[in-house]
PDB file of N, CA and C in Angstrom:
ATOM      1  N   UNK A   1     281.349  25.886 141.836  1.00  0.00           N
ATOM      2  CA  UNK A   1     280.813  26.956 142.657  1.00  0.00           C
ATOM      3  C   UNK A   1     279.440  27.402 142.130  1.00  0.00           C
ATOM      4  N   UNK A   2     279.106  27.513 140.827  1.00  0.00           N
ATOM      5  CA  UNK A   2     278.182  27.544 140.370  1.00  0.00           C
ATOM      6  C   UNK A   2     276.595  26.817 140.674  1.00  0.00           C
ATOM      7  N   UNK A   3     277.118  26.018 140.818  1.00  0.00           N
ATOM      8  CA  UNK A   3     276.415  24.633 140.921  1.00  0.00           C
ATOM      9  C   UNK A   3     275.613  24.843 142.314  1.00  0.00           C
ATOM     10  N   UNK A   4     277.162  25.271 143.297  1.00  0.00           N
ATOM     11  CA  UNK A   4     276.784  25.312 145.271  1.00  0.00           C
ATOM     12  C   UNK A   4     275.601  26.731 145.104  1.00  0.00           C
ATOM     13  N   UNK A   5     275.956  27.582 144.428  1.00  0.00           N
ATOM     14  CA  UNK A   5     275.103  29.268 144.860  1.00  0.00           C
ATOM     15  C   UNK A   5     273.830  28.648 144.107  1.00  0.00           C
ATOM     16  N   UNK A   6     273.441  27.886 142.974  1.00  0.00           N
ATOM     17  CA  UNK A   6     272.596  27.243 142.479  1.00  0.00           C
ATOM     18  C   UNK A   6     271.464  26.657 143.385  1.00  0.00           C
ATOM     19  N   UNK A   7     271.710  25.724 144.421  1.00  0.00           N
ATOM     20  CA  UNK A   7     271.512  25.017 145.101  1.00  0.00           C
ATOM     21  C   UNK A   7     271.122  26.134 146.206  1.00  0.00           C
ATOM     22  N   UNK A   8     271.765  27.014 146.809  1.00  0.00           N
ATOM     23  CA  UNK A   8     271.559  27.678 147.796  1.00  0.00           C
ATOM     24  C   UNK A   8     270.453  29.002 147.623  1.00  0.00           C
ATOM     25  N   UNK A   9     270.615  29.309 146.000  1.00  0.00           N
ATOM     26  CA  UNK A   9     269.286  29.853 145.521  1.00  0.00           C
ATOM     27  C   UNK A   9     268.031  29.100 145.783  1.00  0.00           C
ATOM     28  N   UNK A  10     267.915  28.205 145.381  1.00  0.00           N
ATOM     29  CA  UNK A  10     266.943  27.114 145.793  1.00  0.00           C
ATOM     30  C   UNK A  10     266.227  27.372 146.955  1.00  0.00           C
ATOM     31  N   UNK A  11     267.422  26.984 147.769  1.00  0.00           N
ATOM     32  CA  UNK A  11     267.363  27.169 148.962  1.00  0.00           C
ATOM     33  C   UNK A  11     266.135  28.149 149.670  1.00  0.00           C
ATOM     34  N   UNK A  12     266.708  29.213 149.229  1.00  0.00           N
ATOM     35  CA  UNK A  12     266.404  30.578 149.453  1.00  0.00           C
ATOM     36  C   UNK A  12     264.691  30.901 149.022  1.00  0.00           C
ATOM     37  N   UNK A  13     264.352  30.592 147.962  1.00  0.00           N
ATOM     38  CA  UNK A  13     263.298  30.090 147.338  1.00  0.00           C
ATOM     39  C   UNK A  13     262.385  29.544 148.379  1.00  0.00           C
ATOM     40  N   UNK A  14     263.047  28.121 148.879  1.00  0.00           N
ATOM     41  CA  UNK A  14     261.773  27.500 149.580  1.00  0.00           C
ATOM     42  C   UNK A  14     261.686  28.195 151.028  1.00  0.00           C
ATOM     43  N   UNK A  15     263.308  29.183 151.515  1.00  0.00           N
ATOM     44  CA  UNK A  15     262.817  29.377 152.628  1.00  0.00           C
ATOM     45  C   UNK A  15     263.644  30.978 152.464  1.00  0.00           C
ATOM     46  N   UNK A  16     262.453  32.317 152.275  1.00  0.00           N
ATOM     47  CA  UNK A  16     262.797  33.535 152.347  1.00  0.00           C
ATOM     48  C   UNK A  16     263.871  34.136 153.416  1.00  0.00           C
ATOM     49  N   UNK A  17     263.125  33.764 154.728  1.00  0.00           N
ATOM     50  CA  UNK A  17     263.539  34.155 155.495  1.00  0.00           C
ATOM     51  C   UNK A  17     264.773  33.649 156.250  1.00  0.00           C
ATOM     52  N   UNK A  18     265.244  32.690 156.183  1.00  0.00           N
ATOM     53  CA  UNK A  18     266.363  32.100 156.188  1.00  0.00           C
ATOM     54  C   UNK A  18     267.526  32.749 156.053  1.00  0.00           C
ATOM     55  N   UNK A  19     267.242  33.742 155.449  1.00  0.00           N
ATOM     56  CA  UNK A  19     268.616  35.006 154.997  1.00  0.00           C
ATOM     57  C   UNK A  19     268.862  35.786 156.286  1.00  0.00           C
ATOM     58  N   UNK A  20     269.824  36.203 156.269  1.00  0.00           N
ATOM     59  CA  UNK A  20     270.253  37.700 157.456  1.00  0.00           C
ATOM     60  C   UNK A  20     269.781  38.762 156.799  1.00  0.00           C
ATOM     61  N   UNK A  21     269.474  39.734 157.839  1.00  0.00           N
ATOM     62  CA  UNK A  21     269.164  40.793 156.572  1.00  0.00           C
ATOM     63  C   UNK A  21     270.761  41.699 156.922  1.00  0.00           C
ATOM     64  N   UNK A  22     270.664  42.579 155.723  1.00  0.00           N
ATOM     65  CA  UNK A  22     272.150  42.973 155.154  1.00  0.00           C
ATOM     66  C   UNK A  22     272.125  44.363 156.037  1.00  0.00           C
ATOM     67  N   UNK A  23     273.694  44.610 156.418  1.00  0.00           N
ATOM     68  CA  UNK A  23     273.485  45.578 157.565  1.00  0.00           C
ATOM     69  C   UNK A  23     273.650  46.431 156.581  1.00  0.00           C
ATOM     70  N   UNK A  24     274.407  46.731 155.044  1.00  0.00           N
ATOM     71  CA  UNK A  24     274.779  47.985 154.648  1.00  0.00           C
ATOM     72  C   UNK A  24     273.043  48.882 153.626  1.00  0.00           C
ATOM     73  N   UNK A  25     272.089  47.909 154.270  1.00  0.00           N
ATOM     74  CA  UNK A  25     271.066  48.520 154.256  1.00  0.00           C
ATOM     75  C   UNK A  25     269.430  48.464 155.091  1.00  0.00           C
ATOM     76  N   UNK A  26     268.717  49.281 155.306  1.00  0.00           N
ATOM     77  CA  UNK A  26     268.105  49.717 156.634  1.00  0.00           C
ATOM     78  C   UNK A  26     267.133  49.044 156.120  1.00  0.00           C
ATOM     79  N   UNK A  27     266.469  47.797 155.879  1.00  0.00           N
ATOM     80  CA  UNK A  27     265.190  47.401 155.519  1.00  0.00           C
ATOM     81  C   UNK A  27     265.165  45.591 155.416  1.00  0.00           C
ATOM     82  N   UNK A  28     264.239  45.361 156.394  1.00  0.00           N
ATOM     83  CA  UNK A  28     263.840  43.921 156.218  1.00  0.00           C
ATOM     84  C   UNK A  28     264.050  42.713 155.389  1.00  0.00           C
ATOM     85  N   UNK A  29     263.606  43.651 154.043  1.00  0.00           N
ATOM     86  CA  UNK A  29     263.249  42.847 152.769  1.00  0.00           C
ATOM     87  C   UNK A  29     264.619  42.750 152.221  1.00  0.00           C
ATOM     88  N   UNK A  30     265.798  42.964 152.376  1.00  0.00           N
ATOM     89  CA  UNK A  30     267.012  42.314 151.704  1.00  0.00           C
ATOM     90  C   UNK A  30     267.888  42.020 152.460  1.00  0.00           C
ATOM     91  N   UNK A  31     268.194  40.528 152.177  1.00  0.00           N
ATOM     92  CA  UNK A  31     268.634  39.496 152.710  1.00  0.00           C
ATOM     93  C   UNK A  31     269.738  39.432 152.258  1.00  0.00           C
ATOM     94  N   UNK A  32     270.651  37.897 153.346  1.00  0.00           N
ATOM     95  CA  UNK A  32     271.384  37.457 152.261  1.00  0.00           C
ATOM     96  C   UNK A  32     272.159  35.979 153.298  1.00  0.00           C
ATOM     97  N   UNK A  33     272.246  34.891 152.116  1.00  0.00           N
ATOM     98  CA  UNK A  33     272.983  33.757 152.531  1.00  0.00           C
ATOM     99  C   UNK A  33     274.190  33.765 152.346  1.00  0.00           C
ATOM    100  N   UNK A  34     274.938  33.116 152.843  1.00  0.00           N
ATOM    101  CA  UNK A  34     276.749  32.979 152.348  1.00  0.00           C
ATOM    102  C   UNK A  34     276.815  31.424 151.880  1.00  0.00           C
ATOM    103  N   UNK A  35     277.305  31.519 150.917  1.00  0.00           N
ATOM    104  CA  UNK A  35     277.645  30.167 150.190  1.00  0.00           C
ATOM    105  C   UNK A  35     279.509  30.007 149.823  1.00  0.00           C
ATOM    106  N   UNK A  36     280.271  29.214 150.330  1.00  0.00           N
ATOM    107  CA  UNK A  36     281.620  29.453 150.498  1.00  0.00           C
ATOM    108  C   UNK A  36     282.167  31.238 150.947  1.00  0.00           C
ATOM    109  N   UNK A  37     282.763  31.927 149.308  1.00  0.00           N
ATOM    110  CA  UNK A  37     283.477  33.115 149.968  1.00  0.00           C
ATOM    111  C   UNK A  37     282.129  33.860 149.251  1.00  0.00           C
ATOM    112  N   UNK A  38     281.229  33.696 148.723  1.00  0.00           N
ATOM    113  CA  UNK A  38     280.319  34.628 148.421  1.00  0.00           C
ATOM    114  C   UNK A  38     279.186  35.072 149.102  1.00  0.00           C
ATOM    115  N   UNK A  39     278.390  36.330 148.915  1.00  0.00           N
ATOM    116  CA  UNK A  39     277.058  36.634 149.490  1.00  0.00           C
ATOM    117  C   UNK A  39     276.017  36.793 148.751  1.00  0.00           C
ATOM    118  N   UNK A  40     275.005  36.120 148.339  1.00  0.00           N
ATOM    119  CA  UNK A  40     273.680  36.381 147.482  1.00  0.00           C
ATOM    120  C   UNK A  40     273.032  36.770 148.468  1.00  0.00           C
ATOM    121  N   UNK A  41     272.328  38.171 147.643  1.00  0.00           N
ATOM    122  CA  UNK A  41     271.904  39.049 148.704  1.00  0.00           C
ATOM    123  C   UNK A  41     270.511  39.354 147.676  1.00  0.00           C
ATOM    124  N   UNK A  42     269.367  39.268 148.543  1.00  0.00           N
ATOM    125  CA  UNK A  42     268.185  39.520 147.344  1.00  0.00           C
ATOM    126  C   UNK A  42     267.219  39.813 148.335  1.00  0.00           C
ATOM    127  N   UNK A  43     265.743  40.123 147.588  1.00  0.00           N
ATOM    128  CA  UNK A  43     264.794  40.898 148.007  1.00  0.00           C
ATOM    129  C   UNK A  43     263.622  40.364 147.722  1.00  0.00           C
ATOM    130  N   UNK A  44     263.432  40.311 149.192  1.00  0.00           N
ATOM    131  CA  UNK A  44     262.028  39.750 149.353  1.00  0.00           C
ATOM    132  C   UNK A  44     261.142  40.723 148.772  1.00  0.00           C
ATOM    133  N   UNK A  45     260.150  40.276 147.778  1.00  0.00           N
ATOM    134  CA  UNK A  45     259.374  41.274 147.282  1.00  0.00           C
ATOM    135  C   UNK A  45     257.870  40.994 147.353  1.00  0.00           C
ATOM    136  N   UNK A  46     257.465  39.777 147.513  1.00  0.00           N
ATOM    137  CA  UNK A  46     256.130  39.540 147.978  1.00  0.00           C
ATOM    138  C   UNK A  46     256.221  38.260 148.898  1.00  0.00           C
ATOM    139  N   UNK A  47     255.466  37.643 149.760  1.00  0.00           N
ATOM    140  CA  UNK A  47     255.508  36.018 150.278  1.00  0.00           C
ATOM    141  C   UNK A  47     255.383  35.219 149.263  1.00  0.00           C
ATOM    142  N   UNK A  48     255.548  35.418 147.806  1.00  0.00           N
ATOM    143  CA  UNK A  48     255.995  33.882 147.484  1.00  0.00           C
ATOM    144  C   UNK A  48     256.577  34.520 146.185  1.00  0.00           C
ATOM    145  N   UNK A  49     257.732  35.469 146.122  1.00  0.00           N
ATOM    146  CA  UNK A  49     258.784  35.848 145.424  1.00  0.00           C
ATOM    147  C   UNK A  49     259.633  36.507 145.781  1.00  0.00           C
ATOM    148  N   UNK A  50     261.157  36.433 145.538  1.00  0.00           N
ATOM    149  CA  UNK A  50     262.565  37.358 145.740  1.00  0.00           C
ATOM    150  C   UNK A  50     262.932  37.267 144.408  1.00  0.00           C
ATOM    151  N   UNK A  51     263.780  38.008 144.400  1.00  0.00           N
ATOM    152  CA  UNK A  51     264.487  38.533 143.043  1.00  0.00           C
ATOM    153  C   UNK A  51     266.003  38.627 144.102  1.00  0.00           C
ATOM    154  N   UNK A  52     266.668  37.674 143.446  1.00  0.00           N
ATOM    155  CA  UNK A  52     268.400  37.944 143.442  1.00  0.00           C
ATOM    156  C   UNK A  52     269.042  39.497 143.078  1.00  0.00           C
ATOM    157  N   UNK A  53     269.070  39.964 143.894  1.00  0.00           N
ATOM    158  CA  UNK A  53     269.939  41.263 143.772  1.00  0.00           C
ATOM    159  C   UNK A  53     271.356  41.430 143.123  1.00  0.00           C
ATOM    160  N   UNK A  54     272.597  40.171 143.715  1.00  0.00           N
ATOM    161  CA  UNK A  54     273.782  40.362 144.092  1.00  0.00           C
ATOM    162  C   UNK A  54     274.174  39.312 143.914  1.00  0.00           C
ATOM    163  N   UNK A  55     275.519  38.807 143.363  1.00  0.00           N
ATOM    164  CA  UNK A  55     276.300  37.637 143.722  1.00  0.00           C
ATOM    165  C   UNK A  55     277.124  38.312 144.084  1.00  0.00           C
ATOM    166  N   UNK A  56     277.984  38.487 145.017  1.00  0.00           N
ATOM    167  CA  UNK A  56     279.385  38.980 145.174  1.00  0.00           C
ATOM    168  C   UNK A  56     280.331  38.144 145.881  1.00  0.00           C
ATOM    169  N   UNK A  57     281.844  38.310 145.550  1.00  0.00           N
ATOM    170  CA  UNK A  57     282.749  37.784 146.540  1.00  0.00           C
ATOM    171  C   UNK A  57     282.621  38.522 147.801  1.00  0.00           C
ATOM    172  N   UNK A  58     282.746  38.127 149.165  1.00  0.00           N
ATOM    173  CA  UNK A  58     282.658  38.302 150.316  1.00  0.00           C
ATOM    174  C   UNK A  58     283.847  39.533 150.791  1.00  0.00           C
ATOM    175  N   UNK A  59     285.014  39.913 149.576  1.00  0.00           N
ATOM    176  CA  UNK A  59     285.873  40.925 149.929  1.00  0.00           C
ATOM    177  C   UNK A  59     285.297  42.203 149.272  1.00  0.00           C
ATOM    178  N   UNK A  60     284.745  41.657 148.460  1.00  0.00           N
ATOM    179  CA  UNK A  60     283.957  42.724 147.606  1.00  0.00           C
ATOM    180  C   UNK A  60     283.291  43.967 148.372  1.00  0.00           C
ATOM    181  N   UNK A  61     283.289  45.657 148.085  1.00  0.00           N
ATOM    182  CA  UNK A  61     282.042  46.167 148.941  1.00  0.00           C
ATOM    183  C   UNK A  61     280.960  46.324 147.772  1.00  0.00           C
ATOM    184  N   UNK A  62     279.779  46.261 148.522  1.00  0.00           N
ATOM    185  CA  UNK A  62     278.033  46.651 148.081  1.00  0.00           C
ATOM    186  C   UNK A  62     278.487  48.134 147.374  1.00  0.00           C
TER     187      UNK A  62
END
């Protein structure tokens, strides 16, 4: 699993916007992909950086 959110960080990296943005907060800039039962949820902070906020399990609340 490590390995998959690894990969999907990546991901995320080459493409910001690619994320949903997160409903349990009111602003553009934080996102987030689902990778199996988890949500990495992070923040766009300039066009060519995010910072990972969150790993969480998907039952988990914010």
């Amino acid at each position: 699993m490590v390995e998959k959110i690894t990969k999907r960080s990546q991901q995320i990296a080459q493409f910001p916007f690619s994320g949903r943005t997160v409903s349990e907060f009111k602003t553009q800039q934080i996102r987030e992909v689902i990778e199996g039962n988890y949500r990495i949820i992070y923040y766009l902070k300039s066009d060519d950086q995010i910072d990972i906020i969150a790993v969480i399990h998907g039952k988990e609340n914010i």
